[in-house]
C-alpha atoms as a PDB file:
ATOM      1  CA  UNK A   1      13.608 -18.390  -8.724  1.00  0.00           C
ATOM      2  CA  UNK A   2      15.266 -14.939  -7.816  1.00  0.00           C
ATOM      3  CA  UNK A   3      14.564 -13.339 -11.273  1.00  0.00           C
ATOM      4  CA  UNK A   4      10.741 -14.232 -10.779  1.00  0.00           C
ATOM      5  CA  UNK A   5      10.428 -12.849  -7.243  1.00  0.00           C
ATOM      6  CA  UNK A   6      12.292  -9.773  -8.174  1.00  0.00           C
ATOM      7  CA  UNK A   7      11.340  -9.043 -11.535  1.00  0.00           C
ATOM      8  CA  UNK A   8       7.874  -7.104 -10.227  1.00  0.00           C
ATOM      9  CA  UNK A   9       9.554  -4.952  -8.579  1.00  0.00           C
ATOM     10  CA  UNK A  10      11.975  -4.253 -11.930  1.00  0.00           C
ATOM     11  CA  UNK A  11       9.281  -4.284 -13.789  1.00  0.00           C
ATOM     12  CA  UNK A  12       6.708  -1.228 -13.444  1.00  0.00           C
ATOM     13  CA  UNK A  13       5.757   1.311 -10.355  1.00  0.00           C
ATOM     14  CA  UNK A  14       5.740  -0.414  -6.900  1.00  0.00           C
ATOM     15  CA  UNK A  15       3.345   1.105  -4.447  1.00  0.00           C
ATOM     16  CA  UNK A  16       4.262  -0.072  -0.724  1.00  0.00           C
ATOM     17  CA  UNK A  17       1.197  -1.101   1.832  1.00  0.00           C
ATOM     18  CA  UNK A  18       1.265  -1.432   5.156  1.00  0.00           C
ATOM     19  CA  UNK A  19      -1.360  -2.348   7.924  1.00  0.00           C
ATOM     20  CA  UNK A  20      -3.522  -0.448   9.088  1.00  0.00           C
ATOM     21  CA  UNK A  21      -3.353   2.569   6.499  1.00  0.00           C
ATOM     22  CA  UNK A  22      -1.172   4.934   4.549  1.00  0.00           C
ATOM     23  CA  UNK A  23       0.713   8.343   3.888  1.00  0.00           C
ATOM     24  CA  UNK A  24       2.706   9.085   0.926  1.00  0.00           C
ATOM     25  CA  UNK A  25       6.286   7.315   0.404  1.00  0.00           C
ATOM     26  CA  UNK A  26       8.608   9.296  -2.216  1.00  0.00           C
ATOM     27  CA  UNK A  27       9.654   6.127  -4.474  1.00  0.00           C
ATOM     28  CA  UNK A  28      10.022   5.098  -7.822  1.00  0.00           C
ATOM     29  CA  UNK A  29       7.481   7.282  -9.950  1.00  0.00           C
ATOM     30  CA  UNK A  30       5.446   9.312  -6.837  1.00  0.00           C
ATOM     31  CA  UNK A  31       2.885   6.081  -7.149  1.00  0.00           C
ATOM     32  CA  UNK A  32       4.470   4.801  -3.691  1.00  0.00           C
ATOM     33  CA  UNK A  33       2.953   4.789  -0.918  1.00  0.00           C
ATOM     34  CA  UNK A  34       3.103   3.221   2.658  1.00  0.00           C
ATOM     35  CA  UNK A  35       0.601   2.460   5.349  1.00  0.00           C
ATOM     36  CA  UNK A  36       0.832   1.516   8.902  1.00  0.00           C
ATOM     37  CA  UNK A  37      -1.258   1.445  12.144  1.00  0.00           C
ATOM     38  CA  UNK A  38      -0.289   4.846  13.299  1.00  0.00           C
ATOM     39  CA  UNK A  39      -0.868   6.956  10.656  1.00  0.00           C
ATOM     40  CA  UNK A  40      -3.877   9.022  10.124  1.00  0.00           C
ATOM     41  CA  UNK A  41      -4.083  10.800   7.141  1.00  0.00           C
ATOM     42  CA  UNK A  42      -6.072   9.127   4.163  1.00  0.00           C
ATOM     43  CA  UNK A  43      -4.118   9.469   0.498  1.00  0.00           C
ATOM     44  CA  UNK A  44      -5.523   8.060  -3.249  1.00  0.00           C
ATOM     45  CA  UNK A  45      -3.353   4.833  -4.587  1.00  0.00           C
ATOM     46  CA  UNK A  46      -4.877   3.602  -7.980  1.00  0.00           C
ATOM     47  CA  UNK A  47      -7.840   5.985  -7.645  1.00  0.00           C
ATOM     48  CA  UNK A  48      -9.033   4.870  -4.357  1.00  0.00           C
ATOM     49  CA  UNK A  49      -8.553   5.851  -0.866  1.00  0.00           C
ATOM     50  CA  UNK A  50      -6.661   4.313   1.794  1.00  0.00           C
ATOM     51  CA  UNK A  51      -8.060   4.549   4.646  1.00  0.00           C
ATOM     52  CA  UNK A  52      -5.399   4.299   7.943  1.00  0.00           C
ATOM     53  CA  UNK A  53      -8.313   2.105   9.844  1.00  0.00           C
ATOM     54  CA  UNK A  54      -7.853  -0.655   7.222  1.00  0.00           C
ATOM     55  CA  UNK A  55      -6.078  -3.159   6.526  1.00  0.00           C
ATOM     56  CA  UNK A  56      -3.690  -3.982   3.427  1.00  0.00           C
ATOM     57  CA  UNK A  57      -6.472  -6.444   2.016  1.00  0.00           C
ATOM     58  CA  UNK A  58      -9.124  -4.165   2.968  1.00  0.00           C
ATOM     59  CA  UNK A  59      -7.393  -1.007   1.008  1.00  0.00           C
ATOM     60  CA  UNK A  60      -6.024  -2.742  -1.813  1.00  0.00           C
ATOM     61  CA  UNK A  61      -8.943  -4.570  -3.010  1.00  0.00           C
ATOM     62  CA  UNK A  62     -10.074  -0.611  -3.734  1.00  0.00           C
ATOM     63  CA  UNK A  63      -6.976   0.148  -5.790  1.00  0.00           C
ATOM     64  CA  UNK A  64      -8.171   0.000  -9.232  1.00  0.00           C
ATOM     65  CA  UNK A  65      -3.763  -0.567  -9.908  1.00  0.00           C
ATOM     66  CA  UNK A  66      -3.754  -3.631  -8.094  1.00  0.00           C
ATOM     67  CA  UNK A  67      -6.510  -5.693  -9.098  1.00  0.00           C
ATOM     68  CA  UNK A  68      -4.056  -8.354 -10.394  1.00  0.00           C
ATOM     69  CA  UNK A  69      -1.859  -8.585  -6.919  1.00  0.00           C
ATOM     70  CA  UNK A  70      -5.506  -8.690  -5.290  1.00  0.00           C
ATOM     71  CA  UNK A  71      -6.625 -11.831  -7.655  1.00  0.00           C
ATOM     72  CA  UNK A  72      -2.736 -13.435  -6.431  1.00  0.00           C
ATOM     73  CA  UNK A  73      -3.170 -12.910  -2.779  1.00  0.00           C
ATOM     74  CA  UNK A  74      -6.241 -14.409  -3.367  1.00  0.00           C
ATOM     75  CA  UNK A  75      -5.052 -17.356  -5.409  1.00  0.00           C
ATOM     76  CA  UNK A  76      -2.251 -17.572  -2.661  1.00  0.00           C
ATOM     77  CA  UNK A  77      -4.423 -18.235   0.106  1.00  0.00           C
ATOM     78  CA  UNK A  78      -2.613 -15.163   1.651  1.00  0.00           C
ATOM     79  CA  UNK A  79      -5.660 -13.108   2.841  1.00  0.00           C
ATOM     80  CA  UNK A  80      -5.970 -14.288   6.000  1.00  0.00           C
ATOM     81  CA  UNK A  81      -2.309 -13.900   6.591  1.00  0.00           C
ATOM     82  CA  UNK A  82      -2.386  -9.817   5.070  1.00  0.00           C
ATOM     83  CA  UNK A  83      -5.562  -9.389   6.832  1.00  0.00           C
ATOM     84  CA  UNK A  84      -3.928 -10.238  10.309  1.00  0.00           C
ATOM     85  CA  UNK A  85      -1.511  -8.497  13.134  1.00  0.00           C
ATOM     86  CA  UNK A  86       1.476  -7.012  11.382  1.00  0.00           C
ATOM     87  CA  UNK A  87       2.554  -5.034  11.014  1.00  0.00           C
ATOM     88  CA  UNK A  88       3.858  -5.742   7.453  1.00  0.00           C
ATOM     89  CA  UNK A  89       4.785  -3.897   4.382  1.00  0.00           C
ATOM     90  CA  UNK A  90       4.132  -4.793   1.217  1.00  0.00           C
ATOM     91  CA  UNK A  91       6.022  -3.737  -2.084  1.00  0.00           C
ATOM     92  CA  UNK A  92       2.839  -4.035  -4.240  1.00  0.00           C
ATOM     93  CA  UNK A  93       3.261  -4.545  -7.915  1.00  0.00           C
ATOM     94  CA  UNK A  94       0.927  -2.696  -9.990  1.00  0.00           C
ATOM     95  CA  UNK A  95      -1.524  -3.920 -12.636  1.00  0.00           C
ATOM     96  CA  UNK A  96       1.497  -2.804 -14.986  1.00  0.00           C
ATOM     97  CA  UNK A  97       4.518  -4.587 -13.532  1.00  0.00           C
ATOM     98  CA  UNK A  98       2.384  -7.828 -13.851  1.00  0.00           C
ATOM     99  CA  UNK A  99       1.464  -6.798 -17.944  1.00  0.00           C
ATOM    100  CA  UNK A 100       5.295  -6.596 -17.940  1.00  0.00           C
ATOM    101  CA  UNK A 101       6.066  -9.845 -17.595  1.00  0.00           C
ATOM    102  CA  UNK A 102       6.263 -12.438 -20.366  1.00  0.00           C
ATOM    103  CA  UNK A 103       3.270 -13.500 -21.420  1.00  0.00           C
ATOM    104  CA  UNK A 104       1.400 -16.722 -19.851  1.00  0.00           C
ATOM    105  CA  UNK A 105       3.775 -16.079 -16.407  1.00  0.00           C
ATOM    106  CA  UNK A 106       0.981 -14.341 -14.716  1.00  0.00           C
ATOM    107  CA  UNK A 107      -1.962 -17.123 -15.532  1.00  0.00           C
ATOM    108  CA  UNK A 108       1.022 -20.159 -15.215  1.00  0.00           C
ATOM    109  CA  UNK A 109       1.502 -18.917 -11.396  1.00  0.00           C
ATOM    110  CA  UNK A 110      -2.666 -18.758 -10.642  1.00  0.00           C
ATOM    111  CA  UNK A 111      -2.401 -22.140 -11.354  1.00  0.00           C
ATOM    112  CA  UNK A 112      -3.624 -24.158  -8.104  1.00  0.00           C
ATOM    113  CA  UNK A 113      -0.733 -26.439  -8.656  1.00  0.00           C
ATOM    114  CA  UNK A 114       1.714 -23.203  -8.960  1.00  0.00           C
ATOM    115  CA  UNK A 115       0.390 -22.238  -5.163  1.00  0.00           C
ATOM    116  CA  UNK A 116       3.169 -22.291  -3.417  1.00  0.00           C
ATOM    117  CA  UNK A 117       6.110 -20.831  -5.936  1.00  0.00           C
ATOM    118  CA  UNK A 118       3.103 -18.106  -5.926  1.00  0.00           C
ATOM    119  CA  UNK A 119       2.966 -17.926  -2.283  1.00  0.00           C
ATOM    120  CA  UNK A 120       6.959 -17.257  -2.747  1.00  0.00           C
ATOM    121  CA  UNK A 121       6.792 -14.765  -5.378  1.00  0.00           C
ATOM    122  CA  UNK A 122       4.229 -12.700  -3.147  1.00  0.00           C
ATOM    123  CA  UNK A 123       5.835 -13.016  -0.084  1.00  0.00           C
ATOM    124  CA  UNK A 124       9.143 -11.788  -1.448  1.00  0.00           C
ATOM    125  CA  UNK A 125       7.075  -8.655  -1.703  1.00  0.00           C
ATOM    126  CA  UNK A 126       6.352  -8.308   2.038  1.00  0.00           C
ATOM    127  CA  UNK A 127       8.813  -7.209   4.690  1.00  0.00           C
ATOM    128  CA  UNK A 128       7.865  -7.264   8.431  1.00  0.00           C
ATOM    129  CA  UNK A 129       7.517  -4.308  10.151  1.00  0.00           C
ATOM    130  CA  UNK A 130       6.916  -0.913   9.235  1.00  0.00           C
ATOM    131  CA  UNK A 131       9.319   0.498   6.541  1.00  0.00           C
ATOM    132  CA  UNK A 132       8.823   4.516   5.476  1.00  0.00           C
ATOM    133  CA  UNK A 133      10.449   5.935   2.823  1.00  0.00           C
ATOM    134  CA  UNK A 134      12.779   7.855   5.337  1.00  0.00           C
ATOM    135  CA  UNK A 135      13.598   4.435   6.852  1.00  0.00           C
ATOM    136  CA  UNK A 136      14.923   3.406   3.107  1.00  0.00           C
ATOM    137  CA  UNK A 137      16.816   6.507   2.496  1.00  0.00           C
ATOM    138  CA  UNK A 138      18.596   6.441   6.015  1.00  0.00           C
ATOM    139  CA  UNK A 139      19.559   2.864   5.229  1.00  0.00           C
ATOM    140  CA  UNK A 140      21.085   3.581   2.352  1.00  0.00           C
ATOM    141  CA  UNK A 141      23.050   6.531   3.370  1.00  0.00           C
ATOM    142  CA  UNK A 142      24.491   4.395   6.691  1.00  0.00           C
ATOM    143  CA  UNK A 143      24.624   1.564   3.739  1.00  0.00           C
ATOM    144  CA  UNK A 144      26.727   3.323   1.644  1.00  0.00           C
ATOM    145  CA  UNK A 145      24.700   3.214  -0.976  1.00  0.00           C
ATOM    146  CA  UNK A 146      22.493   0.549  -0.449  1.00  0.00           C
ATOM    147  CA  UNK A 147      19.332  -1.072   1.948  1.00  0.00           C
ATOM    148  CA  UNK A 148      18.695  -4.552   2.489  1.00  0.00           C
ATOM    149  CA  UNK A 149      15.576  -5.872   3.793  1.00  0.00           C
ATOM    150  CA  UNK A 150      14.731  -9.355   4.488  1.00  0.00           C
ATOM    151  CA  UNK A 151      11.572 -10.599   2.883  1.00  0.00           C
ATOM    152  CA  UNK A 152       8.691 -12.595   4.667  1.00  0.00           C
ATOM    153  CA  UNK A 153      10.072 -15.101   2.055  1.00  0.00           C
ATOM    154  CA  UNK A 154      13.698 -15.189   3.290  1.00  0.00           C
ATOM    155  CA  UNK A 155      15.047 -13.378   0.382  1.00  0.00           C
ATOM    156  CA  UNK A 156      16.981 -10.104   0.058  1.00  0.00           C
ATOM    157  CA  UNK A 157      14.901  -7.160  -0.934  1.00  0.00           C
ATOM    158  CA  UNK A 158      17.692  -4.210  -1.887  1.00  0.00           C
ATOM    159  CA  UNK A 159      17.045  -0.527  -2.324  1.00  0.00           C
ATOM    160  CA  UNK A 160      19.315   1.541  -4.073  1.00  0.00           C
ATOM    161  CA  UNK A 161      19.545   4.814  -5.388  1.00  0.00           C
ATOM    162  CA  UNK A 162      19.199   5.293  -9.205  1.00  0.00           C
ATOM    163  CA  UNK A 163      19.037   9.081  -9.751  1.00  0.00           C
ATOM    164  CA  UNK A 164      16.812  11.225  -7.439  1.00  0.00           C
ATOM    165  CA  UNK A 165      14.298   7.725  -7.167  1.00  0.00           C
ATOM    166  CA  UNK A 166      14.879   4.749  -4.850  1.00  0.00           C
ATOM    167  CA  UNK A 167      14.831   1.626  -6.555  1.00  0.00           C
ATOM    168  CA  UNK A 168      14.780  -2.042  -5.376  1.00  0.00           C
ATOM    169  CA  UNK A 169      15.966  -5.234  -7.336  1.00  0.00           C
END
């Protein structure tokens, strides 16, 4: 459903990765950050580096922040398809947005026979293209208020302001 898709990104600090590498995105709690073929600076996400000659898969199986969205892609069968051309990026829930979900939802959707609604869930996290944090904040001024991206999954992903941080739901 909607809630599940979007409650990850409700739920905790959201970093954003892109293919091919990263540079700092100013969202949610400074823990943001976006990558994509061009750039070429190297920043820390989760205690690792991202390296802006690697891919999402490649970086964020380093993050020690996203071991749980790592184990999901995995579970997914969506390596191969974060691993390819993009470019792509992905709103990446955090170890913590996952521990903020009920309990049993995270081990329900590893569930082989839960594959696809996962495949859902974690595509709803990926927008094509490449989306910086300036991108989101002209959007939402020309938006009045608000962004809209659609998802990999066909959804709605909306940024918003909510204070001085963007926010999506």
């Amino acid at each position: 459903t909607k809630m599940t898709n979007k409650i990850f990104l409700a739920a905790a600090a959201v970093s954003a990765l892109a293919l091919g590498g990263c540079q700092n995105m100013g969202m949610d709690d400074g823990m943001a950050n976006t990558a994509s073929a061009g750039a070429s600076s190297t920043v820390m996400v989760g205690g690792a580096a991202m390296y802006p000659t690697r891919n999402i898969i490649e970086n964020a199986v380093n993050s020690n922040v996203h071991t749980t969205l790592v184990a999901a892609v995995k579970a997914a069968g969506l390596v191969d398809t974060l691993s390819g051309p993009g470019p792509f990026t992905v709103f990446a829930p955090t170890n913590s947005a996952f521990d903020a979900l009920p309990a049993g939802t995270v081990d329900t959707l590893l569930m082989p026979a839960n594959k696809a609604k996962l495949q859902k869930v974690l595509t709803y996290h990926v927008v094509p293209g490449r989306i910086t944090a300036a991108d989101i904040m002209s959007k939402i001024r020309a938006g009045g208020g608000v962004a809209t991206y659609t998802t990999v999954a066909g959804e709605p992903l909306t940024f918003r302001m909510q204070g001085n941080a963007v926010v999506a739901t």
